[in-house]
Protein backbone atom coordinates (compact mmCIF):
# COMPACT_ATOMS: atom_id res chain seq x y z
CA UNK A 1 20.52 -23.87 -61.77
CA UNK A 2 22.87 -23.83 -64.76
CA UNK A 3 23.02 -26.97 -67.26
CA UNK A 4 26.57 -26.23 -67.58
CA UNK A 5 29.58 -26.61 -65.42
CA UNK A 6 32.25 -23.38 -66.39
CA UNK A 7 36.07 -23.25 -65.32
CA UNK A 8 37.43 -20.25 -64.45
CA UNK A 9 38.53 -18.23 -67.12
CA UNK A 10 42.22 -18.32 -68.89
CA UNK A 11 43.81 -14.81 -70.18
CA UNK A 12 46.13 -15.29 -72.54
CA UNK A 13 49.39 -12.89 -72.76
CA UNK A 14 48.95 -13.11 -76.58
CA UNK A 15 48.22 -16.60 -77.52
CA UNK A 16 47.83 -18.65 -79.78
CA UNK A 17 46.31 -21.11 -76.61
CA UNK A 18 46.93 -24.68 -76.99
CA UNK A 19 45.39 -28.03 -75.75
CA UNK A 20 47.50 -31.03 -75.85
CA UNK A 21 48.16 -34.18 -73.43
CA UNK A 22 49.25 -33.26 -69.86
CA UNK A 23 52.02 -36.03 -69.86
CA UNK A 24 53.51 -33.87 -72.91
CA UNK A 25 52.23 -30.61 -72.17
CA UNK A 26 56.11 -30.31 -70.11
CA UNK A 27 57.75 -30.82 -73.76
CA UNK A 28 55.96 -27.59 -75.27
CA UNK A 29 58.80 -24.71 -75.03
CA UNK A 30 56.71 -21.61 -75.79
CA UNK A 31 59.49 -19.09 -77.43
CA UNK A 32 62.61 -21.50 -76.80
CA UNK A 33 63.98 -23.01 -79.68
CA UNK A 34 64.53 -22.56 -83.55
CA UNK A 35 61.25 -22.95 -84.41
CA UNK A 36 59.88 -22.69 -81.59
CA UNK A 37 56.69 -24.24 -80.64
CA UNK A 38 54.97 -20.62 -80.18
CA UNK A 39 55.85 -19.77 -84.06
CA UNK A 40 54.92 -23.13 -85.57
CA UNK A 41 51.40 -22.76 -83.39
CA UNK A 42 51.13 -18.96 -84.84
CA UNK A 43 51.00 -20.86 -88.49
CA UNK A 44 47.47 -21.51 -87.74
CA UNK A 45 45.38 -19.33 -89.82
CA UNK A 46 42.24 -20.48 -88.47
CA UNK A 47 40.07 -20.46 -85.63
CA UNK A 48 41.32 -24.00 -84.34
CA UNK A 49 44.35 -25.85 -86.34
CA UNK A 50 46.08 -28.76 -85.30
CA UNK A 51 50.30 -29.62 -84.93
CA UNK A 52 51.63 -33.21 -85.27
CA UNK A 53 52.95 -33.81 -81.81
CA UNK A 54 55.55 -36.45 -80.89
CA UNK A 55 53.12 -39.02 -79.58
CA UNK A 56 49.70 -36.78 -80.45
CA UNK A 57 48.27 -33.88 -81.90
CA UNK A 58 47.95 -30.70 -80.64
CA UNK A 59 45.54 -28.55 -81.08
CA UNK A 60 46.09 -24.50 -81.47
CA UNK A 61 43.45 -22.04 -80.66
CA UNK A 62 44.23 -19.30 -83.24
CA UNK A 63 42.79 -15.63 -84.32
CA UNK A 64 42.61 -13.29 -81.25
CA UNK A 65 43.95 -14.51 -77.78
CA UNK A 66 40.09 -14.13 -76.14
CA UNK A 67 39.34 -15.21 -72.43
CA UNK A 68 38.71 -18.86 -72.52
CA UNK A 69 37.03 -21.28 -70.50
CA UNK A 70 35.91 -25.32 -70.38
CA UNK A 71 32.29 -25.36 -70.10
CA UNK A 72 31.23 -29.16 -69.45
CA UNK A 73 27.75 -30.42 -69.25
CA UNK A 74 26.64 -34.33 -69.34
CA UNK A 75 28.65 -35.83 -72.10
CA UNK A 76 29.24 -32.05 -73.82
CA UNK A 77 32.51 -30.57 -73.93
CA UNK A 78 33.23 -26.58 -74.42
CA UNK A 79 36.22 -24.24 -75.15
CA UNK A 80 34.56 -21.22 -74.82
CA UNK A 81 36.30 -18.50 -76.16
CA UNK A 82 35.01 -14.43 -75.22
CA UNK A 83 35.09 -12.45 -78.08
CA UNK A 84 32.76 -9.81 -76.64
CA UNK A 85 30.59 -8.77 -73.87
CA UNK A 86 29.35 -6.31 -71.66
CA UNK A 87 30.31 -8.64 -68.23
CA UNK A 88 30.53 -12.72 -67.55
CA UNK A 89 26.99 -12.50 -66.79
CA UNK A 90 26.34 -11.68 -70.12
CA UNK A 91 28.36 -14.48 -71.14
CA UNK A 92 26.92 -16.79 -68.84
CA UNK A 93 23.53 -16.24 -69.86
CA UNK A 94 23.98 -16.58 -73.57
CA UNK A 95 25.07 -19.99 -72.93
CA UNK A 96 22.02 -21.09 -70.92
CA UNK A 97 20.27 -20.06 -74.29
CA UNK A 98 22.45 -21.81 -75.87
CA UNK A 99 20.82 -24.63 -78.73
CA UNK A 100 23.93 -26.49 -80.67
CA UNK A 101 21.05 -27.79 -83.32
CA UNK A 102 20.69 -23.90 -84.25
CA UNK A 103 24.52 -22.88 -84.69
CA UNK A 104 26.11 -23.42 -88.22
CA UNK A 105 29.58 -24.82 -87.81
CA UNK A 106 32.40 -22.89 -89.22
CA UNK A 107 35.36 -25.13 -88.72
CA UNK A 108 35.90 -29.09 -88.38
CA UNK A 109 39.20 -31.12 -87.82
CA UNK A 110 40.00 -34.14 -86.00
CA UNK A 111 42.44 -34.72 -83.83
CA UNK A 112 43.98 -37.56 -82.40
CA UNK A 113 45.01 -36.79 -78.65
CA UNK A 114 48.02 -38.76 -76.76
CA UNK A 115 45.79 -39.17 -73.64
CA UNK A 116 42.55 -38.48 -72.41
CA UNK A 117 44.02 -35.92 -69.86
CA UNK A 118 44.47 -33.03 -71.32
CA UNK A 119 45.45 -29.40 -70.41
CA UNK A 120 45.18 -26.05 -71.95
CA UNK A 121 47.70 -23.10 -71.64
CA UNK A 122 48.76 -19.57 -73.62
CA UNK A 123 51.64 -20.80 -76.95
CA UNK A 124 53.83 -18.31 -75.75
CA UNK A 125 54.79 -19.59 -72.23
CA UNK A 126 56.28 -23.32 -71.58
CA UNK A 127 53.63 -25.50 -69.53
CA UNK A 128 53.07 -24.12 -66.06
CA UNK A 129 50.30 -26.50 -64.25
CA UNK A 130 49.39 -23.76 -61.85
CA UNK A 131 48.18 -21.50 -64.81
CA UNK A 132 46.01 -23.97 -66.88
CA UNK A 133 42.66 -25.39 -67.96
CA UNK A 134 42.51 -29.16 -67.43
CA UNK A 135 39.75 -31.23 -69.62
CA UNK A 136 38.91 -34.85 -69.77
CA UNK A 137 37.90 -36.55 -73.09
CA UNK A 138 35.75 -39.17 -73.93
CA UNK A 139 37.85 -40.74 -76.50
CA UNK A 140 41.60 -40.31 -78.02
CA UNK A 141 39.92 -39.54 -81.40
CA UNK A 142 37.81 -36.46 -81.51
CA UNK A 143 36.48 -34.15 -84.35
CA UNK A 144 36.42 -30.53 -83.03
CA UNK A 145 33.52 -28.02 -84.32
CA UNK A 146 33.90 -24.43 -84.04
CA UNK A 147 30.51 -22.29 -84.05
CA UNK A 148 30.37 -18.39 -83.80
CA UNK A 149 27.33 -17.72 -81.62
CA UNK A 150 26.23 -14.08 -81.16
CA UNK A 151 22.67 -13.91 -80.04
CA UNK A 152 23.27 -10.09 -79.66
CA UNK A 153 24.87 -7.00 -81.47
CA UNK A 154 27.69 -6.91 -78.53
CA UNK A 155 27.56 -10.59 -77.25
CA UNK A 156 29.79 -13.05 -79.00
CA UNK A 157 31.23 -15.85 -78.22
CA UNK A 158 33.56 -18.66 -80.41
CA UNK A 159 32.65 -22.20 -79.26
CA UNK A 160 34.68 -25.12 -79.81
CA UNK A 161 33.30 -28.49 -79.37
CA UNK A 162 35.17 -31.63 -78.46
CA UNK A 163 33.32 -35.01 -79.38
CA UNK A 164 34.04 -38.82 -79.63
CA UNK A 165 34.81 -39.13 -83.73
CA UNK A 166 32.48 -42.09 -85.06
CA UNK A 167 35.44 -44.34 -86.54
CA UNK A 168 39.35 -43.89 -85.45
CA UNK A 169 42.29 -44.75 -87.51
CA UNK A 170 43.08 -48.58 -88.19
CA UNK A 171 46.69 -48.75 -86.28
């Protein structure tokens, strides 16, 4: 039996994705406007980067568009992104051997979401709630850690992990 629970998987028709609140996720515009929200998300250099939203951040999944999925598992929350592999079995195993106390973050932020209800969709497109990922947080204030986690020569995966932040902001 697996330890963790795995959405189906999200292609992306060039990315960057994006995670934000699903009560704003109908503002995003994809390629409409001057900028639009596609080109200010494709400002983020790095793995994971974060926009000021109206009421909350957003955060942008950059470098390659890769398959992505929520992997969930007691009070553990995934984006797993697929950078390479031979099949989903692959994939699927690797992260049964998976051991977070081994993996050497590459990235931190924190974001402060609008809602706990959040959804995640390819930059490019305006929100379409039949071709999403939907996640639930624990808190409004999380710190995401990204981890590159290749156990072998043509397995990789990039691994985002949402958790509560210890303190929040004072307003």
């Amino acid at each position: 039996m697996s330890r963790l629970k795995i959405s189906p998987w999200l292609s992306s028709s060039g990315g960057p994705l994006v995670v934000i609140g699903e009560g704003l996720a109908g503002m995003w515009r994809g390629l409409d406007g001057h900028p639009s929200d596609y080109h200010r998300a494709c400002q983020i250099d790095d793995h994971a980067g974060r926009l000021e939203g109206v009421d909350g951040d957003i955060l942008v999944l950059g470098d390659e568009p890769s398959d992505t999925a929520i992997a969930t598992a007691d009070n553990a929350l995934l984006i797993i992104r697929w950078i390479c592999a031979p099949s989903e079995a692959e994939v699927l195993a690797q992260l049964e051997r998976l051991e977070f106390g081994s993996l050497t973050p590459i990235e931190r932020l924190s974001i402060d979401w609008s809602s706990d209800a959040l959804v995640l969709f390819d930059g490019v497109d305006g929100f379409d709630p039949q071709v999403c990922l939907r996640l639930q947080l624990l808190s409004l204030y999380s710190e995401v850690t990204t981890f590159r986690y290749q156990l072998t020569p043509d397995t990789a995966l990039l691994i985002h992990q949402i958790e509560p932040r210890q303190w929040a902001h004072p307003y």
